[in-house]
C-alpha atoms as a PDB file:
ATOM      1  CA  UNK A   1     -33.072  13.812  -9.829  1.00  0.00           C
ATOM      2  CA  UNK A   2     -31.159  11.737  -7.632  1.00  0.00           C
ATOM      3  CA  UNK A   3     -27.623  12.490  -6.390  1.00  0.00           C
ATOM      4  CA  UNK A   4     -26.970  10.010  -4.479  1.00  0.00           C
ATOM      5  CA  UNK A   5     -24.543   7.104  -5.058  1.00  0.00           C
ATOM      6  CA  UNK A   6     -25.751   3.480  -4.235  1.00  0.00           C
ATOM      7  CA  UNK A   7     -23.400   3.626  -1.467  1.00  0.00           C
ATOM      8  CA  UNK A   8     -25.751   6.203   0.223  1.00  0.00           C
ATOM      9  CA  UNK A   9     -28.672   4.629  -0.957  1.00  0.00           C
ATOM     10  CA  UNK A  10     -28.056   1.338   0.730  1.00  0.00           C
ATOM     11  CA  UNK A  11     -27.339   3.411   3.729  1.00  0.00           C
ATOM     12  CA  UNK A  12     -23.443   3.933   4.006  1.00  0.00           C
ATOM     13  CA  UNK A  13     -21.444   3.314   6.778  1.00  0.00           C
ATOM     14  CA  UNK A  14     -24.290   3.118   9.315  1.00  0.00           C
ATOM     15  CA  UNK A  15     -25.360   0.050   7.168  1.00  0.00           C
ATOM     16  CA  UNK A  16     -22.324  -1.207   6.082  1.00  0.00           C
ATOM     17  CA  UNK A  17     -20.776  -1.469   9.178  1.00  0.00           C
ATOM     18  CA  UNK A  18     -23.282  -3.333  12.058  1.00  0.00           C
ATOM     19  CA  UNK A  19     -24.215  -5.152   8.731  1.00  0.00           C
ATOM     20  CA  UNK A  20     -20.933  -6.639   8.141  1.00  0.00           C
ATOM     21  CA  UNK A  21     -19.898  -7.278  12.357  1.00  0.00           C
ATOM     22  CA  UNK A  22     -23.325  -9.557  12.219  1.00  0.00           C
ATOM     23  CA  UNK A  23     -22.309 -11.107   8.775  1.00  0.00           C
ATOM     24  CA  UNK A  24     -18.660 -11.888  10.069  1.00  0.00           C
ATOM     25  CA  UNK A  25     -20.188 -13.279  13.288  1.00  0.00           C
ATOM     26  CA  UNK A  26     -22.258 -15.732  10.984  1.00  0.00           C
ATOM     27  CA  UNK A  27     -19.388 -16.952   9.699  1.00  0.00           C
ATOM     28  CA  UNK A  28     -17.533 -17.606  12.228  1.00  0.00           C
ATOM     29  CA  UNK A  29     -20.147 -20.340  13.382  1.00  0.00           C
ATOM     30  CA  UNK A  30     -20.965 -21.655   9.783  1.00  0.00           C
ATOM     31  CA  UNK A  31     -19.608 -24.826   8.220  1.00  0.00           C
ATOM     32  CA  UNK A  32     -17.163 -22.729   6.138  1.00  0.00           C
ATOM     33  CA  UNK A  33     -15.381 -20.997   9.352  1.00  0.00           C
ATOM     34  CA  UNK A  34     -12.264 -22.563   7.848  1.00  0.00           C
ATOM     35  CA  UNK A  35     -11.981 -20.888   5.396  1.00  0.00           C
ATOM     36  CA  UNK A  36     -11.530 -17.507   7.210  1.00  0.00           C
ATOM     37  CA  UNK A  37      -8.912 -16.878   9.599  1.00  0.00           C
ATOM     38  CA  UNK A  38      -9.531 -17.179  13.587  1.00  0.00           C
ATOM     39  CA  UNK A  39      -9.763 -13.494  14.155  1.00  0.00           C
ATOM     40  CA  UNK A  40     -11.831 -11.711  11.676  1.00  0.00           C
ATOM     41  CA  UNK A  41     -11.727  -8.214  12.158  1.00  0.00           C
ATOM     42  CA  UNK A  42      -9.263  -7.055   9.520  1.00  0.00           C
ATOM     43  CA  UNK A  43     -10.809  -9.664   6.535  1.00  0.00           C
ATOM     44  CA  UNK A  44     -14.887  -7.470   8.018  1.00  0.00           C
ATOM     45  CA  UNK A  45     -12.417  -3.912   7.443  1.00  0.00           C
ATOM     46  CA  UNK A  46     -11.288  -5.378   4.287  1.00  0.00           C
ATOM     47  CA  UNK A  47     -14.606  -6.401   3.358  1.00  0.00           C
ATOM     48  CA  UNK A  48     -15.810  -3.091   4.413  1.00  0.00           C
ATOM     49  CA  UNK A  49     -13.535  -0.996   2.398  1.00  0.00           C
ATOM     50  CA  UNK A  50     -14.306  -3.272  -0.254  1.00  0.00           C
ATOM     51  CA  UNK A  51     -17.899  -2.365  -0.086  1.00  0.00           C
ATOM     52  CA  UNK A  52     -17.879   0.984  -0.006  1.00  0.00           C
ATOM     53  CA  UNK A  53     -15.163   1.768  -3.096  1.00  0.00           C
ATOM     54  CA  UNK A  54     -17.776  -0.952  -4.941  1.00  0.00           C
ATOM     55  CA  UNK A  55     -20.811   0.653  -4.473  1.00  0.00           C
ATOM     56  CA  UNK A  56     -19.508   4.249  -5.268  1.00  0.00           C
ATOM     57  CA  UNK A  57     -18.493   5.140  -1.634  1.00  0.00           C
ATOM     58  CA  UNK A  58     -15.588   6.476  -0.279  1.00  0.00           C
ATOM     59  CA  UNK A  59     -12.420   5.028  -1.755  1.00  0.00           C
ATOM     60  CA  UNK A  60     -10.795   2.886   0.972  1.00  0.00           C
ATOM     61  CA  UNK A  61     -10.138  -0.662  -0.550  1.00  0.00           C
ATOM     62  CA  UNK A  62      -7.877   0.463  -3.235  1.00  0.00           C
ATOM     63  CA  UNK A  63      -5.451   2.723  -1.445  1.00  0.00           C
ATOM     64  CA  UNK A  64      -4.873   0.134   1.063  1.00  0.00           C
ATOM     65  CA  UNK A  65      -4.744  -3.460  -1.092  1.00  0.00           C
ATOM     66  CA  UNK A  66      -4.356  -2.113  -4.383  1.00  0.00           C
ATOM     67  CA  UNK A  67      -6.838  -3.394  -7.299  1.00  0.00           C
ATOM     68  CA  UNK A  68      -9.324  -5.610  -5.647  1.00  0.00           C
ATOM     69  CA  UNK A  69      -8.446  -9.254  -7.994  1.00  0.00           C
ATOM     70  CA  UNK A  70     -11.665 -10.750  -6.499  1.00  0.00           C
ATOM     71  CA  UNK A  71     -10.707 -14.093  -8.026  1.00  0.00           C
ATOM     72  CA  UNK A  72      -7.142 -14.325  -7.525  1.00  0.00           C
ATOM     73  CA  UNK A  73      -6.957 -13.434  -4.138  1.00  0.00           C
ATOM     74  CA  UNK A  74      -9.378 -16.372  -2.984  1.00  0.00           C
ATOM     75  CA  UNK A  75      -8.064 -19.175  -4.949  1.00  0.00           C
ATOM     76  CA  UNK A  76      -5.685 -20.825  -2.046  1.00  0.00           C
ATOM     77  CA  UNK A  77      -9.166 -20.977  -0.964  1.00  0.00           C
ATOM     78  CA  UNK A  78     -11.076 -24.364  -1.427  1.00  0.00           C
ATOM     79  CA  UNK A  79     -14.887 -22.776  -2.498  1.00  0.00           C
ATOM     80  CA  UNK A  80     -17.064 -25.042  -3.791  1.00  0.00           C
ATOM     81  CA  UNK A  81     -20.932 -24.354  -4.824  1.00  0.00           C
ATOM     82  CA  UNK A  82     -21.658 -25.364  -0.845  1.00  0.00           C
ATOM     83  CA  UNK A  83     -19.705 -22.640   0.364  1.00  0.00           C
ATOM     84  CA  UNK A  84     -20.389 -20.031  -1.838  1.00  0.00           C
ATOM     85  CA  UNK A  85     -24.471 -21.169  -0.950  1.00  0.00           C
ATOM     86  CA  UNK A  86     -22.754 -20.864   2.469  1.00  0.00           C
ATOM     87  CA  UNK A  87     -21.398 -17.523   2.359  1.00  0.00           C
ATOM     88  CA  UNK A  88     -24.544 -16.423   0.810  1.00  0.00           C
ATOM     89  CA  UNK A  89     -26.639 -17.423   3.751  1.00  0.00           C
ATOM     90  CA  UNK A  90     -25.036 -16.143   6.039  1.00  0.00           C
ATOM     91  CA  UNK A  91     -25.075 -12.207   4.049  1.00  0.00           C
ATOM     92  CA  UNK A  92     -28.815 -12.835   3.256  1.00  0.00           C
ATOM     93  CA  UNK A  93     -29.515 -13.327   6.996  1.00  0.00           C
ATOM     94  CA  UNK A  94     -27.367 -10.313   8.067  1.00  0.00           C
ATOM     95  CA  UNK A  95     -28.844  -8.206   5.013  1.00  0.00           C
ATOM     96  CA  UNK A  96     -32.232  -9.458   6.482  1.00  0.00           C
ATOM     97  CA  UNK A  97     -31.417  -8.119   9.852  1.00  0.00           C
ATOM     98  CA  UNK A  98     -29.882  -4.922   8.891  1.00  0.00           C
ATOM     99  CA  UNK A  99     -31.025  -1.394   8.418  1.00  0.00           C
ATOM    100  CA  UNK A 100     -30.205  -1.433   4.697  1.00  0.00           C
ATOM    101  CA  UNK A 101     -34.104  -0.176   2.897  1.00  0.00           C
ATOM    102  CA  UNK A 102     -35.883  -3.190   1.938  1.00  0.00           C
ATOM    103  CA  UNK A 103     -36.146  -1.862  -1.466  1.00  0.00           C
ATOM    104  CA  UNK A 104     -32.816  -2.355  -2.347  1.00  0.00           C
ATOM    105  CA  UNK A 105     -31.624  -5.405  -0.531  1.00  0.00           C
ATOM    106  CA  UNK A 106     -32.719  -7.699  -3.280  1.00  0.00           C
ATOM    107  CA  UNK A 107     -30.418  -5.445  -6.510  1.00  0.00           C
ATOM    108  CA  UNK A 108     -27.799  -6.318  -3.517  1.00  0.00           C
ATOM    109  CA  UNK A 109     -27.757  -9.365  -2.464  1.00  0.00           C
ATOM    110  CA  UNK A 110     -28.154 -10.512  -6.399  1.00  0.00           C
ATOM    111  CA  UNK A 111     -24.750  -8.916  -6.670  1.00  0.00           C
ATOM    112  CA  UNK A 112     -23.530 -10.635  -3.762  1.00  0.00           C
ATOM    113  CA  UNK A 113     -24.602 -13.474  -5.399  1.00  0.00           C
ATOM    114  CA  UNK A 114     -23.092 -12.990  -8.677  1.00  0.00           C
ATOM    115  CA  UNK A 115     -19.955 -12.534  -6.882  1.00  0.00           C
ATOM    116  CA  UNK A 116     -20.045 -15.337  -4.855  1.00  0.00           C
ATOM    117  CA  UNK A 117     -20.318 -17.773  -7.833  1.00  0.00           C
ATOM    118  CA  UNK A 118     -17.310 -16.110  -9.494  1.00  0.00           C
ATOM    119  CA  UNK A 119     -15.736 -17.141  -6.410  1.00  0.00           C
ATOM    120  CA  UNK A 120     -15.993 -20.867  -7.126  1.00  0.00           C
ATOM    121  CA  UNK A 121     -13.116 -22.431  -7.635  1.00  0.00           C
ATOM    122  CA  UNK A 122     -13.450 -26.458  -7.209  1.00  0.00           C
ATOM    123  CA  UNK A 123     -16.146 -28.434  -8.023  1.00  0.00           C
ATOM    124  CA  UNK A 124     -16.055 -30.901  -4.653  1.00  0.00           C
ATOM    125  CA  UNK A 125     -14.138 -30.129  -1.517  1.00  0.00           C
ATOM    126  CA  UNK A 126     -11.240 -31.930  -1.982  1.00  0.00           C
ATOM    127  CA  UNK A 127     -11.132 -31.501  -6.146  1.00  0.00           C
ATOM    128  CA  UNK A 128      -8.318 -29.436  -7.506  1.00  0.00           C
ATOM    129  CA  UNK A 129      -8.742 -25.633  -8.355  1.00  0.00           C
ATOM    130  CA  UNK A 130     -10.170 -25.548 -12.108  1.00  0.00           C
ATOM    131  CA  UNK A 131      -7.858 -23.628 -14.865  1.00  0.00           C
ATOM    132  CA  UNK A 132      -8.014 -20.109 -14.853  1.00  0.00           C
END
């Protein structure tokens, strides 16, 4: 029987946290760098409180910001299919270079993927944001 909560199992803070420095890093040289502010260290603790309260860790995301409204909270942001594909790269290559256990990076980067497309809110760069 297994106790632990995927949080743990991906490997917890000592994943989480080099993991998402490197994936923030990534970003900041990728095509989508705009889309982010100039310094990113409180959207990686964001992302990293995020994270954990997701995948059954420690609640830190909602205390702070409240319910996370994935959707809402990133359309001022222009996200097309690119940069979602984008976004993705750059977590695949930090997941890939992490210390998460092979075994369940792909259940997490699917996830990651999932959310990125729910992310998508134009169809071209410059297009308006579809209806909610």
């Amino acid at each position: 029987m297994n106790d632990m909560t995927p949080w743990e199992e991906l490997g917890g803070d000592a994943v989480f946290a080099p993991l998402l420095k490197d994936f923030y890093a990534r970003i900041s040289r990728s095509p989508i760098a705009k889309l982010f502010p100039p310094e990113l260290s409180e959207t990686e603790q964001k992302q990293f409180a995020f994270q954990s309260e997701f995948w059954g860790g420690p609640q830190r995301y909602s205390p702070w910001r409240g319910h996370p409204r994935l959707r809402a909270r990133h359309l001022p942001f222009a996200i097309d299919q690119t940069a979602a594909d984008t976004w993705m790269a750059c977590m695949a290559e930090a997941v890939a270079h992490s210390a998460m256990p092979s075994e369940h990076r792909d259940a997490f980067l699917e996830r990651m993927r999932m959310t990125a497309q729910a992310m998508i809110n134009r169809t071209a760069p410059d297009a308006p944001a579809h209806p909610m």
